[in-house]
Structures are given as structure tokens and as C-alpha cells.
N, C-alpha and C. Protein backbone atom coordinates (compact mmCIF):
# COMPACT_ATOMS: atom_id res chain seq x y z
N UNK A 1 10.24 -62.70 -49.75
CA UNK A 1 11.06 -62.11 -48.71
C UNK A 1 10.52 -62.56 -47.36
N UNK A 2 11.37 -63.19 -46.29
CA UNK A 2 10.84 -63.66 -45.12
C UNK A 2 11.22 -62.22 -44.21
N UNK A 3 10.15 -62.31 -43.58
CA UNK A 3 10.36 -61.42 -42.02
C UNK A 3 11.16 -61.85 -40.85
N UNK A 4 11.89 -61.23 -40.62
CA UNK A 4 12.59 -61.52 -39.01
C UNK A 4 12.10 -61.18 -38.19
N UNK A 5 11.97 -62.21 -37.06
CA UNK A 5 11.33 -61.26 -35.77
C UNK A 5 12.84 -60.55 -35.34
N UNK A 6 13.66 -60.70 -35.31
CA UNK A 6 15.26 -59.94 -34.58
C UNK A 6 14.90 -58.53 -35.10
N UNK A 7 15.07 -57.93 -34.06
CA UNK A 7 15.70 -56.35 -34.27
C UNK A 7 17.03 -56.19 -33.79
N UNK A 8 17.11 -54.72 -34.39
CA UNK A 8 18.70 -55.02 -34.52
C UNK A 8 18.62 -52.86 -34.03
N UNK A 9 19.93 -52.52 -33.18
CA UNK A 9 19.51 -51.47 -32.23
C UNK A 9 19.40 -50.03 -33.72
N UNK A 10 18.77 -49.44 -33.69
CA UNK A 10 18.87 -48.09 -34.30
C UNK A 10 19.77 -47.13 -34.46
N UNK A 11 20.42 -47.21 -35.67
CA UNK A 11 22.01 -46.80 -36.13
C UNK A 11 21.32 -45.08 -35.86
N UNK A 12 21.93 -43.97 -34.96
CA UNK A 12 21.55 -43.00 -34.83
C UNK A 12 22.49 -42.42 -35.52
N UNK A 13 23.54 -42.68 -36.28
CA UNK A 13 24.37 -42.08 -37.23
C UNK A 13 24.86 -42.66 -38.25
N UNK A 14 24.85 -41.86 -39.35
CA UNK A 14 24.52 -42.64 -40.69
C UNK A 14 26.29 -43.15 -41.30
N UNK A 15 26.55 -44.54 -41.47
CA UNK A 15 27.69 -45.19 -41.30
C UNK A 15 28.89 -44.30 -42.31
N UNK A 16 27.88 -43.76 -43.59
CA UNK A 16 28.76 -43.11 -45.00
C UNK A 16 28.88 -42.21 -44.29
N UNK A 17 28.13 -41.03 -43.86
CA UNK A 17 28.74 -39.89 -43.71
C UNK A 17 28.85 -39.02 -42.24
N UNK A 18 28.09 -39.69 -41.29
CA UNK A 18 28.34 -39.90 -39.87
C UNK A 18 27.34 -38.65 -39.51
N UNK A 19 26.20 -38.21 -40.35
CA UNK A 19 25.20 -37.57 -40.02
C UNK A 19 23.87 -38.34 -39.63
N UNK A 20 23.04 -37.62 -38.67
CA UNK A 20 21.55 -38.11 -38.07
C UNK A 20 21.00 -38.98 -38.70
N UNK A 21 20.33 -40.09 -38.48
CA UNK A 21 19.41 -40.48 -39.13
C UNK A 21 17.62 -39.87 -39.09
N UNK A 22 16.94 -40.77 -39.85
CA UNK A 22 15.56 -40.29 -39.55
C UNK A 22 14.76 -41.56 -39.90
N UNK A 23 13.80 -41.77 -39.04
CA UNK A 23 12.92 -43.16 -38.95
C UNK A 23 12.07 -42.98 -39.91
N UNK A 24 11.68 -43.37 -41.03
CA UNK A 24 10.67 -43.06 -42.09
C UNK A 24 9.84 -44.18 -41.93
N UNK A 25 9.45 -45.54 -41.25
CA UNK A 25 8.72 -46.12 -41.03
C UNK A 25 8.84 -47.10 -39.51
N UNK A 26 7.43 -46.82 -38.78
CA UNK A 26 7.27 -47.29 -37.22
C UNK A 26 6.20 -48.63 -37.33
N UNK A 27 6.47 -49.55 -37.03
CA UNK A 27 5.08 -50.88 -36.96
C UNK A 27 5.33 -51.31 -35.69
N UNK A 28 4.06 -51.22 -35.48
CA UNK A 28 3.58 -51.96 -33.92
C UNK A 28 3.78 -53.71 -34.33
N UNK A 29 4.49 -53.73 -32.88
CA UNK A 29 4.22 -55.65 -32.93
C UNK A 29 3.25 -56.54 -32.53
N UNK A 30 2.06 -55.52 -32.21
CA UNK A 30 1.18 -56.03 -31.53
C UNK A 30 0.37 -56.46 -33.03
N UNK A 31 -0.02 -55.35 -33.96
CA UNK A 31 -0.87 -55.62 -34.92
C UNK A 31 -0.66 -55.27 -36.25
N UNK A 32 0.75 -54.78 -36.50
CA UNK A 32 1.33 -54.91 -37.73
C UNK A 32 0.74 -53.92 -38.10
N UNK A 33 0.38 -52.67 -37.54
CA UNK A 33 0.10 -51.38 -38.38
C UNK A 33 1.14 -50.77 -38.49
N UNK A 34 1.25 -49.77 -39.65
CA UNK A 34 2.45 -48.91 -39.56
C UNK A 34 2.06 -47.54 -40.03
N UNK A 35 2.75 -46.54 -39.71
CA UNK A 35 2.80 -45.31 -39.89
C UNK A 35 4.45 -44.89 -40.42
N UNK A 36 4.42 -44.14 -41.77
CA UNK A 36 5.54 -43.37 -42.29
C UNK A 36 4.74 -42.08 -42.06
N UNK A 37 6.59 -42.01 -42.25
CA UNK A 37 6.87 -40.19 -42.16
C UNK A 37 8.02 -40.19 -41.91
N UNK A 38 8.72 -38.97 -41.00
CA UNK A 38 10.11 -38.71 -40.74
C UNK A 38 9.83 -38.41 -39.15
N UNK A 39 10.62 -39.47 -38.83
CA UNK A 39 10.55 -39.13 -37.00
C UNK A 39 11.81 -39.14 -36.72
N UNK A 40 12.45 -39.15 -35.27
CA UNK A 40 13.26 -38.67 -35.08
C UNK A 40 13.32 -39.31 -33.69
N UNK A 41 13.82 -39.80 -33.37
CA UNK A 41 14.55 -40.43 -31.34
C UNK A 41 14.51 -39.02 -30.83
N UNK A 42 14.84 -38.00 -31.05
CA UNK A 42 15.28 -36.88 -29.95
C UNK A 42 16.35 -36.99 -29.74
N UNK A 43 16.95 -36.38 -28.10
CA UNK A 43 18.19 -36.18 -27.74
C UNK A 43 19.19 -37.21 -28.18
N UNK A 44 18.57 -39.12 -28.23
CA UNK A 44 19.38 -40.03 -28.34
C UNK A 44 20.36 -40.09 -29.52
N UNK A 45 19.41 -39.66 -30.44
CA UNK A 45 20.32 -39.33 -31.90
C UNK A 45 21.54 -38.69 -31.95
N UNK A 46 21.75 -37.73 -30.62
CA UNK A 46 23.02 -36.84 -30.69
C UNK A 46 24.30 -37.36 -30.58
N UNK A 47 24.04 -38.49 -30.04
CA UNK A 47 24.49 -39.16 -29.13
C UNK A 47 25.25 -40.16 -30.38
N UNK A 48 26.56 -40.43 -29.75
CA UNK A 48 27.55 -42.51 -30.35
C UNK A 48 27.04 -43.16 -30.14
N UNK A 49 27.30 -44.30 -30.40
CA UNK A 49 27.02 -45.53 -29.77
C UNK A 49 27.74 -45.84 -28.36
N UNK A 50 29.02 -45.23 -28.83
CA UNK A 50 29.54 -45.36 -27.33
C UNK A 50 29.02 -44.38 -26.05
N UNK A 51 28.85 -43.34 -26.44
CA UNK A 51 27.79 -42.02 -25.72
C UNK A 51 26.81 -42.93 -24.98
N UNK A 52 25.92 -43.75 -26.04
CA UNK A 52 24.32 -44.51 -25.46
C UNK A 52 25.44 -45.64 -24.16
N UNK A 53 26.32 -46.43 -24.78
CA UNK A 53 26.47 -47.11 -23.65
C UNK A 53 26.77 -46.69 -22.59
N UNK A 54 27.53 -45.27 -22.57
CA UNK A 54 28.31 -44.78 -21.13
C UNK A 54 26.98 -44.24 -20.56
N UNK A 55 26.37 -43.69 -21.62
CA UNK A 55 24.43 -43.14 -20.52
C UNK A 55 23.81 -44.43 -20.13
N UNK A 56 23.45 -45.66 -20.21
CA UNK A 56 22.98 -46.49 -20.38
C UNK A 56 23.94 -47.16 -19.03
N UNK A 57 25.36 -47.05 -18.52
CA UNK A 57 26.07 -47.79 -17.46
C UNK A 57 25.36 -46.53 -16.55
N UNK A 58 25.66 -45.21 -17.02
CA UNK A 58 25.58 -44.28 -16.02
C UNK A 58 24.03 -44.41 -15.37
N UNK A 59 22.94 -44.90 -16.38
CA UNK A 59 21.63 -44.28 -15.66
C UNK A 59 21.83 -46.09 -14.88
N UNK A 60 22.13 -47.13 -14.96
CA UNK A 60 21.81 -48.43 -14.54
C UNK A 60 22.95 -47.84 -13.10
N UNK A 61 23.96 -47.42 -12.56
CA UNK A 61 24.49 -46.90 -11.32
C UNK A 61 23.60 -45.62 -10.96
N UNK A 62 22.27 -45.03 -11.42
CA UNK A 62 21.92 -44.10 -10.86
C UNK A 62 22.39 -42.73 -10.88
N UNK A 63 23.32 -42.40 -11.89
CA UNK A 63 24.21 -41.40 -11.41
C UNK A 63 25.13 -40.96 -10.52
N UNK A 64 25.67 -42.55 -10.27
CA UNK A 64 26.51 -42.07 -9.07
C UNK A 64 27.81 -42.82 -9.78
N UNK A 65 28.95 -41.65 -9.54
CA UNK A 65 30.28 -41.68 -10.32
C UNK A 65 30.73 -42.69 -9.88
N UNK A 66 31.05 -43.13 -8.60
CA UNK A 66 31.63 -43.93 -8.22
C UNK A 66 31.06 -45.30 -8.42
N UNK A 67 30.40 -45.53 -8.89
CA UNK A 67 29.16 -47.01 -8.43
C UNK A 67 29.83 -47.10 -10.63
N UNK A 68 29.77 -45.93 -11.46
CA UNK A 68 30.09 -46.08 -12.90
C UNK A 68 31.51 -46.39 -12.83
N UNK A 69 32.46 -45.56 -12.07
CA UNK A 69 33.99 -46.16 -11.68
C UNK A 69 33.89 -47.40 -11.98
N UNK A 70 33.39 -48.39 -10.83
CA UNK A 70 33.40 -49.79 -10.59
C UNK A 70 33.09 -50.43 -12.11
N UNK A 71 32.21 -50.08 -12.40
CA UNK A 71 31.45 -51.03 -13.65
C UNK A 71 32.08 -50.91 -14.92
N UNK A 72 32.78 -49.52 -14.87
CA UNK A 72 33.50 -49.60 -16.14
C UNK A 72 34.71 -49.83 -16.11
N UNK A 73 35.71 -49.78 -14.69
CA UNK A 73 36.84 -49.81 -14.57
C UNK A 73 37.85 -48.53 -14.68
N UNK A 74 37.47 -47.17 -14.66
CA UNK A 74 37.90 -46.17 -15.17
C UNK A 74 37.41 -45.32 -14.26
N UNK A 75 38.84 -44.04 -14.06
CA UNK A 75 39.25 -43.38 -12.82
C UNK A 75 37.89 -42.14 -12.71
N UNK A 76 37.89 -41.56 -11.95
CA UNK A 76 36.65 -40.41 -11.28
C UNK A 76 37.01 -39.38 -12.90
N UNK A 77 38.07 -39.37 -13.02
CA UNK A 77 38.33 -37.94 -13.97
C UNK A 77 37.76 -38.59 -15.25
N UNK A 78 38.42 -39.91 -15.69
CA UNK A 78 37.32 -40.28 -17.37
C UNK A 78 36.03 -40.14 -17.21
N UNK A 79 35.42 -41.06 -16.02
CA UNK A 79 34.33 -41.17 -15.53
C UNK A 79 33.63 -39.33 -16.18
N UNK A 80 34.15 -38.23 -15.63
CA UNK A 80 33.69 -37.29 -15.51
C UNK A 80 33.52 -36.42 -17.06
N UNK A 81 34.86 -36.83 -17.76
CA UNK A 81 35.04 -36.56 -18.99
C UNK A 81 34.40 -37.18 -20.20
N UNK A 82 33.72 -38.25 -19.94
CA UNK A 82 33.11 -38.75 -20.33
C UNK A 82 31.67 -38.32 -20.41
N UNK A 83 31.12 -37.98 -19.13
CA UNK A 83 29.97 -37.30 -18.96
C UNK A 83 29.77 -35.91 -19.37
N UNK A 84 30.98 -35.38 -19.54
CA UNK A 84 31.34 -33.76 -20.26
C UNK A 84 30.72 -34.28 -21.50
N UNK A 85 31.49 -34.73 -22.36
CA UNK A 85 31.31 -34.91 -23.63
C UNK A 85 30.02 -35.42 -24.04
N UNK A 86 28.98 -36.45 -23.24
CA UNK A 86 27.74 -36.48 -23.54
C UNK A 86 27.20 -35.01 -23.50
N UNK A 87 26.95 -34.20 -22.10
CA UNK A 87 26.50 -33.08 -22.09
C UNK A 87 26.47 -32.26 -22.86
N UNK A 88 27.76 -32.37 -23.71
CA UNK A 88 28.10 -31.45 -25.02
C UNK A 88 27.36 -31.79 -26.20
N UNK A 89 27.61 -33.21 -26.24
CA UNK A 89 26.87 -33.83 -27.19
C UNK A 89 25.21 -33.30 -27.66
N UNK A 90 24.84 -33.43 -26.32
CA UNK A 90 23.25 -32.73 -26.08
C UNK A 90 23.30 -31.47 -26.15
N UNK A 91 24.69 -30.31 -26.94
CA UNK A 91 24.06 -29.26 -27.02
C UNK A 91 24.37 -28.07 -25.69
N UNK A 92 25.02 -28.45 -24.88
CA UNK A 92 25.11 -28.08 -23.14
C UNK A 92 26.72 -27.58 -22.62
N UNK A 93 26.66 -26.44 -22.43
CA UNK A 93 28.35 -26.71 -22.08
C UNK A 93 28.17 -27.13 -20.45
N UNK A 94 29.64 -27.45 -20.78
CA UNK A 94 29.99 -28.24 -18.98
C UNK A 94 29.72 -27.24 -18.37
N UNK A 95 29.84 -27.64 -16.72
CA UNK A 95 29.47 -26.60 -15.85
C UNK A 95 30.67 -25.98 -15.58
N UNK A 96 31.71 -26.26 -15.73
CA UNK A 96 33.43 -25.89 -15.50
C UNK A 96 33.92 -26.83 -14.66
N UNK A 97 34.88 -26.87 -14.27
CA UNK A 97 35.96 -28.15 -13.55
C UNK A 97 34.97 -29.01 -12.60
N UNK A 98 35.25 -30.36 -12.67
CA UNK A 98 34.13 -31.40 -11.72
C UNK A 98 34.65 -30.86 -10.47
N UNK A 99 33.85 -31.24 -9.59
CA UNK A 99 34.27 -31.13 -8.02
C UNK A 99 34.84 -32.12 -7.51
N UNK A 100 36.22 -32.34 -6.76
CA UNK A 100 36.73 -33.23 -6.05
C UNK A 100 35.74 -35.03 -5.88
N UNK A 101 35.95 -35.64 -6.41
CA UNK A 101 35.40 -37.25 -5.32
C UNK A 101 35.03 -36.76 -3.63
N UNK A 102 34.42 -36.77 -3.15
CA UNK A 102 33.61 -36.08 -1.64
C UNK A 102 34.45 -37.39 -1.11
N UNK A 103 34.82 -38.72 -1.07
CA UNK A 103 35.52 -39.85 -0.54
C UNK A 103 37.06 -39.10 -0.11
N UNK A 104 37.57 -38.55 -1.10
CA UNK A 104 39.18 -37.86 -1.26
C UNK A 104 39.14 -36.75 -0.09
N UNK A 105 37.88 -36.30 0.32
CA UNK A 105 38.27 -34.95 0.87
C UNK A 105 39.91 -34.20 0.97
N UNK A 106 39.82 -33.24 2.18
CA UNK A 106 41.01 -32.30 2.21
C UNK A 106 42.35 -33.27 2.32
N UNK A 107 43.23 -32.70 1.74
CA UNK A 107 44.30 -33.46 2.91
C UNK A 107 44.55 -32.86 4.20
N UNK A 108 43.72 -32.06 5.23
CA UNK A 108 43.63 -31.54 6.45
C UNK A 108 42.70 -32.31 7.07
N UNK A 109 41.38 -32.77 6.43
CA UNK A 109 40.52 -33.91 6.48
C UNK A 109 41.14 -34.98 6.77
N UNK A 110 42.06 -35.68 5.61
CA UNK A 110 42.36 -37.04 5.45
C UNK A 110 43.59 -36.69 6.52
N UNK A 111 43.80 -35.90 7.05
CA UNK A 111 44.90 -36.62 8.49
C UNK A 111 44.30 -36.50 9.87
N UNK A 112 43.53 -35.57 10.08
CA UNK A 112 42.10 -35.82 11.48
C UNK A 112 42.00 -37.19 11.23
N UNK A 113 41.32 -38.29 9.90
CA UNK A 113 41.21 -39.35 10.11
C UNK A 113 41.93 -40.31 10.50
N UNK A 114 43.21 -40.05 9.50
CA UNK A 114 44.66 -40.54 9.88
C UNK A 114 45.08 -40.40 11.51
N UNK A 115 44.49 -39.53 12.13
CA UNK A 115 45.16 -39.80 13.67
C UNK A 115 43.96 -40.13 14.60
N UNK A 116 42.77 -39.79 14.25
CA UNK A 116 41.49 -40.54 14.74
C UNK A 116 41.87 -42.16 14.56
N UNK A 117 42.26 -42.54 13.29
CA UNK A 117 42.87 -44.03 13.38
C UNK A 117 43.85 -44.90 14.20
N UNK A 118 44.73 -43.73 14.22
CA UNK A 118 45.65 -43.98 15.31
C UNK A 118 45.80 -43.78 16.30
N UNK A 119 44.87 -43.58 16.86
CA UNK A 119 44.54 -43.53 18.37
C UNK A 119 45.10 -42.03 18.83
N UNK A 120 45.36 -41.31 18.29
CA UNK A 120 46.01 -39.77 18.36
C UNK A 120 44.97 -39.01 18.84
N UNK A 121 43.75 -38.84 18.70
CA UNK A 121 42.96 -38.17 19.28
C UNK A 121 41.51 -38.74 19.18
N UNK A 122 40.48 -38.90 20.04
CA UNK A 122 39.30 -39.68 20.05
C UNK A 122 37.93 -38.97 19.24
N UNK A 123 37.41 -39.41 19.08
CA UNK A 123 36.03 -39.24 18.12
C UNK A 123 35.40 -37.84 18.44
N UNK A 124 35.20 -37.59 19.63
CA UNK A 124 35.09 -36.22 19.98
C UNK A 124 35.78 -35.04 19.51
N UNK A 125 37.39 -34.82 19.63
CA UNK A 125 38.02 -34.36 19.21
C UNK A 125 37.90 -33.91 17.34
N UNK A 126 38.03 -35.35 16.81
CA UNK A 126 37.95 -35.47 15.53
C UNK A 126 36.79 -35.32 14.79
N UNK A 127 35.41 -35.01 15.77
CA UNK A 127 34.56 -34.69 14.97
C UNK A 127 34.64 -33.06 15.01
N UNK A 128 34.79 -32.22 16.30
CA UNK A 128 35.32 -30.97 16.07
C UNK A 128 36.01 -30.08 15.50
N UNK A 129 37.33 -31.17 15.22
CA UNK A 129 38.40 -30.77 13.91
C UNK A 129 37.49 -30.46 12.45
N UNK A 130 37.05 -31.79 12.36
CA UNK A 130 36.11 -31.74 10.66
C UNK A 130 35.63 -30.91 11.29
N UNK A 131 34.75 -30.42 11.93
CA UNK A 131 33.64 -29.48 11.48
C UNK A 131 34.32 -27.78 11.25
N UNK A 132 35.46 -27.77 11.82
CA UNK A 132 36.16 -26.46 11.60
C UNK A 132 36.88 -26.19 10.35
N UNK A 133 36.81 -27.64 9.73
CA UNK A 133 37.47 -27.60 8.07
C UNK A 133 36.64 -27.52 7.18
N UNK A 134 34.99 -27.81 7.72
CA UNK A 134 33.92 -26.90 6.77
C UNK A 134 33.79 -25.71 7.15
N UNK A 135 34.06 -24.58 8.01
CA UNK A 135 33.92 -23.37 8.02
C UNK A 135 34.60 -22.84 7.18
């Protein structure tokens, strides 16, 4: 029997019956020792394959929705629903409804800008407006 050096990623769910796996043997590549038993990844196991990739885009953008938008191509709400369903995955309920995109603000917001743009009222003005639409 020849050895491969290729690894190949760790099936965290078992293909027949779509339950956990468990690692029963670990070897270092440094010196070819090994240790059995029954180990276990942790949280990752809870997790799809598709789960690991959407954590895996999400932690490479930092956690920032919008920066995962871009990379995956998919709107603030999948983006978000997506991240529900890991959370769940891990055991966690959601926190309840996401909060607005902070970009979208009010539409009382988005027309101060709208006439700050249009020369309707100057920067002064329009920073006074916003600040009375956070009170």
C-alpha cells in the first residue's frame, strides 16, 4: 500500500447517514507519530460543508456583511440568513430580526442627503437635520 502525501478536507458528516463524524486516528507530519482514540473538531463538526465555506468567506471579509455581499454576490438579507442558520447550527438562537444595512439608513436620512446633493441646503444645515433624526 503506497502513502499519499494529499490530504483531502475532513468529511464532518457522515455521507450514509448525515450524522457527526469522529477522528479515531491523528499523525503528525513532522515525525509520523500517531495517537488513536475518538476526537472530535468541536463546533466545526456542526457545521455543512457549505456552513464551513460561508464561515470561512465570512471570517476572510472580517465580519463585515457588506465586504461578504461582494464576494459572494448575494443580497444583505441571504448574507444575514445565512449567518442565522450557522448560529443555529452552533446550537444558538438568532438574536431576532437583523438590523437595517447602516448604508440604507432612514428614508428621512436618505432625502437630507438627496437635497444636501442638490444644492437644496448646505452641509451645515444637513448635518443638523441628521443629527435630529438620531434623537
Amino acid at each position: 500500500m503506497t502513502t499519499s502525501k494529499s490530504t483531502w478536507p475532513l468529511p464532518t458528516r457522515c455521507p450514509v447517514c448525515g450524522g457527526g463524524t469522529v477522528i479515531e486516528r491523528v499523525r503528525c507530519d513532522g515525525c509520523a507519530s500517531a495517537v488513536e482514540g475518538r476526537f472530535t473538531t468541536g463546533w466545526v463538526q456542526q457545521l455543512s460543508p457549505e456552513q464551513l465555506a460561508f464561515v470561512r468567506v465570512f471570517m476572510a471579509c472580517r465580519g463585515k456583511i457588506k465586504d461578504v455581499e461582494q464576494a459572494l454576490g448575494l443580497s444583505y438579507p441571504t448574507v444575514v440568513a445565512r449567518l442565522d442558520d450557522v448560529v443555529e447550527a452552533l446550537g444558538h438562537a438568532p438574536s431576532g430580526p437583523p438590523p437595517p444595512p447602516r448604508e440604507r439608513g432612514s428614508p428621512r436620512r436618505a432625502q437630507i442627503l438627496d437635497d444636501l446633493a442638490a444644492g437644496l441646503i448646505d452641509a451645515d444645515e444637513a448635518a443638523q437635520r441628521l443629527k435630529k433624526t438620531r434623537e
